[in-house]
N, C-alpha and C. Protein backbone atom coordinates (compact mmCIF):
# COMPACT_ATOMS: atom_id res chain seq x y z
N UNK A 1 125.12 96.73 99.72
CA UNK A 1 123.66 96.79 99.63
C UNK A 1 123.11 97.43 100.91
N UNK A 2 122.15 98.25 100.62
CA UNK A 2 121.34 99.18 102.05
C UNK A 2 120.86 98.05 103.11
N UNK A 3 120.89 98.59 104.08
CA UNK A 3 120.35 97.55 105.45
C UNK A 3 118.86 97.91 105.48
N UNK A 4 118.29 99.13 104.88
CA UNK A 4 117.41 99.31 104.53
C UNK A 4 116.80 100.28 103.77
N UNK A 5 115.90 99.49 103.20
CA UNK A 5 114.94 100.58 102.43
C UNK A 5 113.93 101.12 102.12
N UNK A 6 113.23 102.04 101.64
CA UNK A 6 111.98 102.69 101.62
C UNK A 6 111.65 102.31 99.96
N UNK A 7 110.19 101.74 100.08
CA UNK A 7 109.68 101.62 98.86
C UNK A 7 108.14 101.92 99.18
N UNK A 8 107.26 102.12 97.79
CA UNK A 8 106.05 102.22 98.08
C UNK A 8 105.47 101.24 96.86
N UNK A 9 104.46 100.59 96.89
CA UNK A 9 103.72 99.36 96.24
C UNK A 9 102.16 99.87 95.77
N UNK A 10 101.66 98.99 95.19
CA UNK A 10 100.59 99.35 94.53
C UNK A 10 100.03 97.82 94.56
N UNK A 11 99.57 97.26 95.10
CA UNK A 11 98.74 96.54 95.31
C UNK A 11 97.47 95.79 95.25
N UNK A 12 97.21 94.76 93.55
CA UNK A 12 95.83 94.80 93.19
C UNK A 12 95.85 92.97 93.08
N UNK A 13 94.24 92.42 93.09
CA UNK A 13 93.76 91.40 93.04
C UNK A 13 94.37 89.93 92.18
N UNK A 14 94.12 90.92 90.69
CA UNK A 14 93.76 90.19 89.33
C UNK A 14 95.35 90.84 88.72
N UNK A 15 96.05 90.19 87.92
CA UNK A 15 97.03 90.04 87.16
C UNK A 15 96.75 91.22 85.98
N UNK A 16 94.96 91.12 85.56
CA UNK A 16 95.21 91.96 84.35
C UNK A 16 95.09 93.77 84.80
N UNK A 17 94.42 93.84 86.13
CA UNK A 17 94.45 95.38 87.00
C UNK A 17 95.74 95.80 87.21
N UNK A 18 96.90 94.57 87.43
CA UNK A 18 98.71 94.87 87.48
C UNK A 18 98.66 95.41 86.18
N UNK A 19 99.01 94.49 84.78
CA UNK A 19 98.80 95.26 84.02
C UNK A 19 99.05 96.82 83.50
N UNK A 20 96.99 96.54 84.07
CA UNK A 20 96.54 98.55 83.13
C UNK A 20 97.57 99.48 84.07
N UNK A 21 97.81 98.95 85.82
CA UNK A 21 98.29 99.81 86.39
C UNK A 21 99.88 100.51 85.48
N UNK A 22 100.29 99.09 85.58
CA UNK A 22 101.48 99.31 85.11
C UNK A 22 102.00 99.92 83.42
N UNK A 23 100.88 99.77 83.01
CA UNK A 23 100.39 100.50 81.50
C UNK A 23 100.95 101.79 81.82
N UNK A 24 99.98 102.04 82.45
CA UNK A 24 99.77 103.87 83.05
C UNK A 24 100.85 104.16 83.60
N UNK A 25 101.63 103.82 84.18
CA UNK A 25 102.89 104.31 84.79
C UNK A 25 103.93 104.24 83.89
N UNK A 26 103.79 103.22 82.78
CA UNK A 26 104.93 103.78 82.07
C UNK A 26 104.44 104.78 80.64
N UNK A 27 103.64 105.07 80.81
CA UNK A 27 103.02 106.14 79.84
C UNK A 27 103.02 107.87 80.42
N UNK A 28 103.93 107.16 82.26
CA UNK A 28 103.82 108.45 83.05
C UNK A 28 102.71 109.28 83.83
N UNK A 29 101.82 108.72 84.50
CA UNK A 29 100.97 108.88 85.28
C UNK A 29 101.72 108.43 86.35
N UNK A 30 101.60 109.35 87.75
CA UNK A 30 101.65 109.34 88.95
C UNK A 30 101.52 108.47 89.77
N UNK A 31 102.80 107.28 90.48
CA UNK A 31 102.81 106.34 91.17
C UNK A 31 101.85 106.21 92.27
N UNK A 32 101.79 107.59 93.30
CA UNK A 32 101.24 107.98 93.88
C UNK A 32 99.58 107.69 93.76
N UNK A 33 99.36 108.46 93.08
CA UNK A 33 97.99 108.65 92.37
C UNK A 33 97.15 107.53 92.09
N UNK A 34 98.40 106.57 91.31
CA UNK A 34 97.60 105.27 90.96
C UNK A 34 97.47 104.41 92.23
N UNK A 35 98.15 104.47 93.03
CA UNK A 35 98.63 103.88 94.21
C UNK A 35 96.68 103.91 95.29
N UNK A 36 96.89 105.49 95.36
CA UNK A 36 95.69 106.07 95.94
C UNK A 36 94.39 105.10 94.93
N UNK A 37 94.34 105.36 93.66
CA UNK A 37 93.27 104.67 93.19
C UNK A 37 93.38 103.61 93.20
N UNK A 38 93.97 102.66 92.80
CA UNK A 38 93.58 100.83 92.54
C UNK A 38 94.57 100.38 93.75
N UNK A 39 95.06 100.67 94.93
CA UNK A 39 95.83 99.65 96.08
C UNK A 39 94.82 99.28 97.07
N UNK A 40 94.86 97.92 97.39
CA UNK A 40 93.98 97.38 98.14
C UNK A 40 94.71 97.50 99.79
N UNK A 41 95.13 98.09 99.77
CA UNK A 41 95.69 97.94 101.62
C UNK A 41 95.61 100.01 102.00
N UNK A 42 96.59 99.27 103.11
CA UNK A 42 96.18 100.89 103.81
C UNK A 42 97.18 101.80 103.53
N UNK A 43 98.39 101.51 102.51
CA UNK A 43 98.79 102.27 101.97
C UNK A 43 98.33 103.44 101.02
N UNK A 44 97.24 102.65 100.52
CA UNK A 44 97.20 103.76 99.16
C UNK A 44 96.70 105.28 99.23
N UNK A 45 96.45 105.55 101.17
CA UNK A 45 96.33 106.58 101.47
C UNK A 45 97.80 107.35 101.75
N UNK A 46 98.64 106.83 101.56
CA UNK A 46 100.30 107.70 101.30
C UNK A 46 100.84 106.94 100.16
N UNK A 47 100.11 107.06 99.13
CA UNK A 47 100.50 107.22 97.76
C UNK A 47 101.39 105.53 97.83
N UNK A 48 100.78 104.84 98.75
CA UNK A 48 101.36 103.23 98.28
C UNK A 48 102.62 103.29 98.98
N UNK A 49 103.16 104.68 100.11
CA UNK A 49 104.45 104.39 100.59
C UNK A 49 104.27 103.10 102.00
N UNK A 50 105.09 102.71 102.20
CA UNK A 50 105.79 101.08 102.86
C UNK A 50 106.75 101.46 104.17
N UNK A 51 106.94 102.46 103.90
CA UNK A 51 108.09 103.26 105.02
C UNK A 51 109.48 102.51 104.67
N UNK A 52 110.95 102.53 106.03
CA UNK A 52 111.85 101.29 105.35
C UNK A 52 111.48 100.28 106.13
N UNK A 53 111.94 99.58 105.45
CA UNK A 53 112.25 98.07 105.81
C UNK A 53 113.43 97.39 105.68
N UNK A 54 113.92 96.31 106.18
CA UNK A 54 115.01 95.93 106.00
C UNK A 54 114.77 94.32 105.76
N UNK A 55 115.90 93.13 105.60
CA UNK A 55 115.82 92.05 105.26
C UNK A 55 114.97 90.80 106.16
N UNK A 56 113.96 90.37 105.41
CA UNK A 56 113.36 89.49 106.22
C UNK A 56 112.07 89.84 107.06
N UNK A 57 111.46 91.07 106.76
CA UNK A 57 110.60 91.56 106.80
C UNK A 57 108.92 91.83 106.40
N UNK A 58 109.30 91.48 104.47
CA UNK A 58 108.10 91.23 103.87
C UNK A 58 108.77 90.00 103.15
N UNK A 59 107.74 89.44 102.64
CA UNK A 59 107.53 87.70 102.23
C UNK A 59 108.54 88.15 100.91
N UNK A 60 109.25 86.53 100.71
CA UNK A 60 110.63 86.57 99.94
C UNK A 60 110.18 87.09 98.75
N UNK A 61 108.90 87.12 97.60
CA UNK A 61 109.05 87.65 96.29
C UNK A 61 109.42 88.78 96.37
N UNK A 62 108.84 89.66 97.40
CA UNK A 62 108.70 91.48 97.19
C UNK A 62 109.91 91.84 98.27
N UNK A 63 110.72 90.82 98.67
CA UNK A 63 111.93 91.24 99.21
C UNK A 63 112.77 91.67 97.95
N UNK A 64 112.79 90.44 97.55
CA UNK A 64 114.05 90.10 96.62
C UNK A 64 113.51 91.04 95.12
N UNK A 65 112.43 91.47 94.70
CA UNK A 65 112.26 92.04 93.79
C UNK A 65 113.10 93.47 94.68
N UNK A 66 111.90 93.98 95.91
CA UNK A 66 112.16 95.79 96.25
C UNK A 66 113.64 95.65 96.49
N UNK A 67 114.48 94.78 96.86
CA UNK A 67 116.17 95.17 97.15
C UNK A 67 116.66 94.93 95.75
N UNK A 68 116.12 94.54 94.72
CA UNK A 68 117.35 94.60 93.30
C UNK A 68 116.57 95.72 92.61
N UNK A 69 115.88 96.60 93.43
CA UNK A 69 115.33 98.03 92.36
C UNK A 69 116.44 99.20 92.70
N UNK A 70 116.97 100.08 91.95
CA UNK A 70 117.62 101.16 92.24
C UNK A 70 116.57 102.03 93.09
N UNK A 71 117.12 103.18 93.55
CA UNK A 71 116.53 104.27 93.95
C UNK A 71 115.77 104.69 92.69
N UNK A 72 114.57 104.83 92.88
CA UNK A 72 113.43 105.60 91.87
C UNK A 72 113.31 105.21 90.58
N UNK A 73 114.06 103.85 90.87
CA UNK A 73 112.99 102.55 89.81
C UNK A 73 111.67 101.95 90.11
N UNK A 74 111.17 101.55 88.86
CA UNK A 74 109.62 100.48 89.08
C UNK A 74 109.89 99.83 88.97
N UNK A 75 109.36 98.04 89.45
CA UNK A 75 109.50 96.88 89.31
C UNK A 75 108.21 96.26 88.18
N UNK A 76 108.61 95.54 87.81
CA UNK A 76 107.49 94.89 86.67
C UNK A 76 106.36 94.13 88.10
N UNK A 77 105.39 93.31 87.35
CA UNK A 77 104.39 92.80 88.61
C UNK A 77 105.54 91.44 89.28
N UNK A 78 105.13 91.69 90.49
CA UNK A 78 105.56 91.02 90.87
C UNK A 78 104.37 90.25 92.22
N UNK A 79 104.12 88.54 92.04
CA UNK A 79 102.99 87.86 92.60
C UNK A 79 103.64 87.65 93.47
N UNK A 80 102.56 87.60 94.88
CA UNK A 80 103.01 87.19 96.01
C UNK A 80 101.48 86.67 96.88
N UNK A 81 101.54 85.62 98.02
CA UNK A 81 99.70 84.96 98.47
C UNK A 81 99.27 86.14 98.67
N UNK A 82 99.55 88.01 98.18
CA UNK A 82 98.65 88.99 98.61
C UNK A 82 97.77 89.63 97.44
N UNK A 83 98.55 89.14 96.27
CA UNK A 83 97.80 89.54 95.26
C UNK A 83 99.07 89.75 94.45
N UNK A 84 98.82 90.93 93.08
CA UNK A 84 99.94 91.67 92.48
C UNK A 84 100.45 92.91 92.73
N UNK A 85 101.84 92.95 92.96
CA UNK A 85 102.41 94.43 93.37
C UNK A 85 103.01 94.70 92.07
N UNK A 86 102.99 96.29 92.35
CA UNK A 86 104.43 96.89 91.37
C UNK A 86 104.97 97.73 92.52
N UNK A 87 106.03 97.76 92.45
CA UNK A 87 107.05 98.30 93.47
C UNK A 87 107.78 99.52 92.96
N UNK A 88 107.72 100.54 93.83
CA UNK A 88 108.95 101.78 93.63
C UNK A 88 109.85 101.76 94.46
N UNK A 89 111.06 101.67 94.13
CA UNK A 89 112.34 102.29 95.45
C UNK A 89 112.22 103.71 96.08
N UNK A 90 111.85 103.88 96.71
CA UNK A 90 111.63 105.50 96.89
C UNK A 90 113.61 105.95 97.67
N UNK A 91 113.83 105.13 98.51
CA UNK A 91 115.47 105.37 99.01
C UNK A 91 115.89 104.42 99.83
């Protein structure tokens, strides 16, 4: 398993905004894009990227979800006390 990795997140309030996001992405709209529109942090000005990270870094849900994603998989929502993410492996 990588010592570390690069993912980018999408980051919203309400369970049902995870959701539509995640609607749209698998209908193939732009991680990026959506990232830029509905992420509540200061990512969503680089398309929701996270840079790497490695173990023990971000809080255990969105560890343990972003390390069992392949490279340039999505994660379903995943809750954490920040709200709802969906996660990409970027590498």
């Amino acid at each position: 398993m990588a010592e570390k990795i690069r993912c980018a997140h999408i980051l919203v309030e309400k369970l049902s905004t995870a959701q539509e996001v995640l609607d749209k992405l698998n209908k193939g709209e732009s991680f990026a894009k959506l990232a830029e529109q509905y992420s509540l942090d200061g990512t969503r000005k680089r398309g929701g990227d996270l840079g790497f990270f490695g173990k023990g870094m971000m809080v255990k849900e969105f560890e343990s979800a972003a390390f069992a994603l392949q490279k340039g998989q999505v994660s379903g929502i995943v809750k954490t006390q920040f709200g709802y993410h969906i996660i990409k492996r970027l590498e």
